[in-house]
C-alpha atoms as a PDB file:
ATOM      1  CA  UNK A   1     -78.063 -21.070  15.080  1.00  0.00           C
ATOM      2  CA  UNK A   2     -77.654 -23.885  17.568  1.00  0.00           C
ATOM      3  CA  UNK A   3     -75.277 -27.206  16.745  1.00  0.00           C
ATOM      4  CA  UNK A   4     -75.575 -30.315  18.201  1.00  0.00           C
ATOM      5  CA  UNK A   5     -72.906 -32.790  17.791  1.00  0.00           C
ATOM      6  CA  UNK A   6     -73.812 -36.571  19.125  1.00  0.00           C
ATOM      7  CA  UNK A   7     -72.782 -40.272  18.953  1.00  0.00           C
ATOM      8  CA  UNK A   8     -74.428 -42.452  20.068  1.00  0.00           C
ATOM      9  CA  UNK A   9     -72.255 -42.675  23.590  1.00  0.00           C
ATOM     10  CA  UNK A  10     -72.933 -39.465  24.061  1.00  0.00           C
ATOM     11  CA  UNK A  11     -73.700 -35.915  23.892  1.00  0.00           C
ATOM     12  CA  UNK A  12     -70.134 -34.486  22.715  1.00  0.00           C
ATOM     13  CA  UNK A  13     -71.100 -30.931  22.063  1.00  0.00           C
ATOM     14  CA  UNK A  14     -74.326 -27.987  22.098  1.00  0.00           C
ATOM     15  CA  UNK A  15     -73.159 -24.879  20.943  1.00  0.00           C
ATOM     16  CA  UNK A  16     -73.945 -21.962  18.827  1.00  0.00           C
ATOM     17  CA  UNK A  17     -72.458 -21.027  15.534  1.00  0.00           C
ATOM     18  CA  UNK A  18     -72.310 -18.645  12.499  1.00  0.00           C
ATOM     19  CA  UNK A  19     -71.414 -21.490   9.997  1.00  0.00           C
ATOM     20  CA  UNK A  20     -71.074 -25.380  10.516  1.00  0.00           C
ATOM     21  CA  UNK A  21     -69.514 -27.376   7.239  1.00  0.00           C
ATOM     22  CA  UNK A  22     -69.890 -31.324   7.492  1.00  0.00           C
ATOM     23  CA  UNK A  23     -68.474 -34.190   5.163  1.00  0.00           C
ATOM     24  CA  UNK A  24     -71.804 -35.007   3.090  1.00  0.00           C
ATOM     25  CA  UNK A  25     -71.837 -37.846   1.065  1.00  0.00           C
ATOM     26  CA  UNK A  26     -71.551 -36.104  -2.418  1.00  0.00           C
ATOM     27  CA  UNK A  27     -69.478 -33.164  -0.900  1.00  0.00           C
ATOM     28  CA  UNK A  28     -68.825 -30.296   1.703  1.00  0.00           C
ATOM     29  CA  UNK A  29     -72.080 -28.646   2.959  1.00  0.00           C
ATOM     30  CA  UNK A  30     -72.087 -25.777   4.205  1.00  0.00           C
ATOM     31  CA  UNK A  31     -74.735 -24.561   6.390  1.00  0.00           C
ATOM     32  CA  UNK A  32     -75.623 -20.898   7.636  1.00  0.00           C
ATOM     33  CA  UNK A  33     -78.562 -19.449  10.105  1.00  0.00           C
ATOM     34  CA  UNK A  34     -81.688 -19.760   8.283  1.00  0.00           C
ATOM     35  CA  UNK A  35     -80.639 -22.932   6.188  1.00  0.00           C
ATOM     36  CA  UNK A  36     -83.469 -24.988   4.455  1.00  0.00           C
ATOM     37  CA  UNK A  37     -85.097 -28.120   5.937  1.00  0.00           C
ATOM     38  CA  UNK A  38     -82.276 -30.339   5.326  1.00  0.00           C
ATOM     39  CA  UNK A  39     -81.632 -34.383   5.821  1.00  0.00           C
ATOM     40  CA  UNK A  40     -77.980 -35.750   4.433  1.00  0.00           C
ATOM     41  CA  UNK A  41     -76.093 -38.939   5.271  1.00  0.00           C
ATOM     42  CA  UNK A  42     -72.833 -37.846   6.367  1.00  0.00           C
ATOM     43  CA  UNK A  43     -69.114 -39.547   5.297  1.00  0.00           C
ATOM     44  CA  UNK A  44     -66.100 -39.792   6.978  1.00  0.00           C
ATOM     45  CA  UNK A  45     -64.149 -36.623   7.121  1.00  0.00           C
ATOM     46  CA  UNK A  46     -63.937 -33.106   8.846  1.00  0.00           C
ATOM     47  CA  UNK A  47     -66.897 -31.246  10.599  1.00  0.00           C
ATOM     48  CA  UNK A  48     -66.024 -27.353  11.039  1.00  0.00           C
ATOM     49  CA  UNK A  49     -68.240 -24.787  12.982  1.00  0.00           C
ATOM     50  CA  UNK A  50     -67.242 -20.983  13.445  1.00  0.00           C
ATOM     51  CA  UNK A  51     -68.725 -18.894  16.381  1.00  0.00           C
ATOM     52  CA  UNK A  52     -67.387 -15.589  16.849  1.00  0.00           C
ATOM     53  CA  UNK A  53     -64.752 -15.803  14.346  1.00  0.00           C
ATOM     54  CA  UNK A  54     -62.927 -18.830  15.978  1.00  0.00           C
ATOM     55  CA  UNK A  55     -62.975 -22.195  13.937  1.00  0.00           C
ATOM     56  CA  UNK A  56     -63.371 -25.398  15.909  1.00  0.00           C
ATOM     57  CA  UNK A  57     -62.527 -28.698  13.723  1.00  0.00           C
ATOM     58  CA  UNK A  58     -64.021 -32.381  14.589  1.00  0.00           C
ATOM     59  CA  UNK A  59     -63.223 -35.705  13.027  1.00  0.00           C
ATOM     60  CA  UNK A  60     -66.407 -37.663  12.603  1.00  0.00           C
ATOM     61  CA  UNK A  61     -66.738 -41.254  11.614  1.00  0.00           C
ATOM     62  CA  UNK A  62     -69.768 -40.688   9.166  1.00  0.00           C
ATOM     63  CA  UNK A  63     -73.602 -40.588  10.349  1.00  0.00           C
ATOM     64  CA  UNK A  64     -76.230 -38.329   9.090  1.00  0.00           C
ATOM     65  CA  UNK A  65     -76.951 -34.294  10.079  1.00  0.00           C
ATOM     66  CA  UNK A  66     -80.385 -32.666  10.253  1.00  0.00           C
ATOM     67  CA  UNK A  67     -81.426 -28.982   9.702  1.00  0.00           C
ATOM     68  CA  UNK A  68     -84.550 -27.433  11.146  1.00  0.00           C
ATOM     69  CA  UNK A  69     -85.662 -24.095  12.562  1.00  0.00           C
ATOM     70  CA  UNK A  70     -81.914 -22.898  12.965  1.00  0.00           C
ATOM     71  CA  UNK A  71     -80.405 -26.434  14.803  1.00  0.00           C
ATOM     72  CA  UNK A  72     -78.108 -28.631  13.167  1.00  0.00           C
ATOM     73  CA  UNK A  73     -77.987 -32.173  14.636  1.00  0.00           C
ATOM     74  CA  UNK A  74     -75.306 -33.560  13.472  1.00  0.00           C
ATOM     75  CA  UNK A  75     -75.633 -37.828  14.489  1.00  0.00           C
ATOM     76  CA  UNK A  76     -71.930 -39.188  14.421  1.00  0.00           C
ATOM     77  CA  UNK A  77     -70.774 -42.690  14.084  1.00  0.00           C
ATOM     78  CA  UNK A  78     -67.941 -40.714  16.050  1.00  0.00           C
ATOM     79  CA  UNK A  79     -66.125 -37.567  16.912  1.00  0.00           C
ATOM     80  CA  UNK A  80     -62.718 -36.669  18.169  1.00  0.00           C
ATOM     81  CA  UNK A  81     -62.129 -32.673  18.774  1.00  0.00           C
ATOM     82  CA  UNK A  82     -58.924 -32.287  16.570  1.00  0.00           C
ATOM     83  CA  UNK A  83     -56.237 -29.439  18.198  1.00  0.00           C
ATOM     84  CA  UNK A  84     -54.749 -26.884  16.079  1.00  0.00           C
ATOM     85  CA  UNK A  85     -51.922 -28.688  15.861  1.00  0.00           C
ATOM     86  CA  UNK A  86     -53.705 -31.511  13.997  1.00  0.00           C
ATOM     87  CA  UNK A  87     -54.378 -29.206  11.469  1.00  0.00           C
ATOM     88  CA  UNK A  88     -51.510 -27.090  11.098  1.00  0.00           C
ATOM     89  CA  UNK A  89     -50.284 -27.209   7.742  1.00  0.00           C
END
């Protein structure tokens, strides 16, 4: 499926991916290829996408993601790429 990652400066990311996971506002979704119609506000937190078995990680600032025909827009207040070692534990 194709993700979309924007704020509203800019176009931060078009990719594709095998799962994407964003901070919804009563929990983690996860969404897959094939995913439902889908329309969620979005909270503060981690976004996560995997594409070829690699995991990229984004910090977003809340905003709202929307699931159609195999894109995910996700619509960011903000978003700052996070290294691995930001989330090395």
């Amino acid at each position: 499926m194709q993700l979309k990652l924007i704020t509203p400066t800019a176009e931060v990311l078009t990719t594709d991916a095998d799962i994407v996971t964003v901070p919804g506002e009563v929990g983690e979704l996860g969404i897959l290829p094939q995913h439902t119609f889908l329309v969620s506000l979005l909270t503060a937190g981690e976004m996560t996408y995997t594409k070829g078995g690699k995991t990229e990680r984004y910090q977003l600032g809340g905003g709202h993601v929307e699931v159609a025909n195999d894109v995910v827009v996700v619509m960011a207040d903000s978003a700052t790429a996070m290294s691995s070692a930001d989330t090395a534990h």
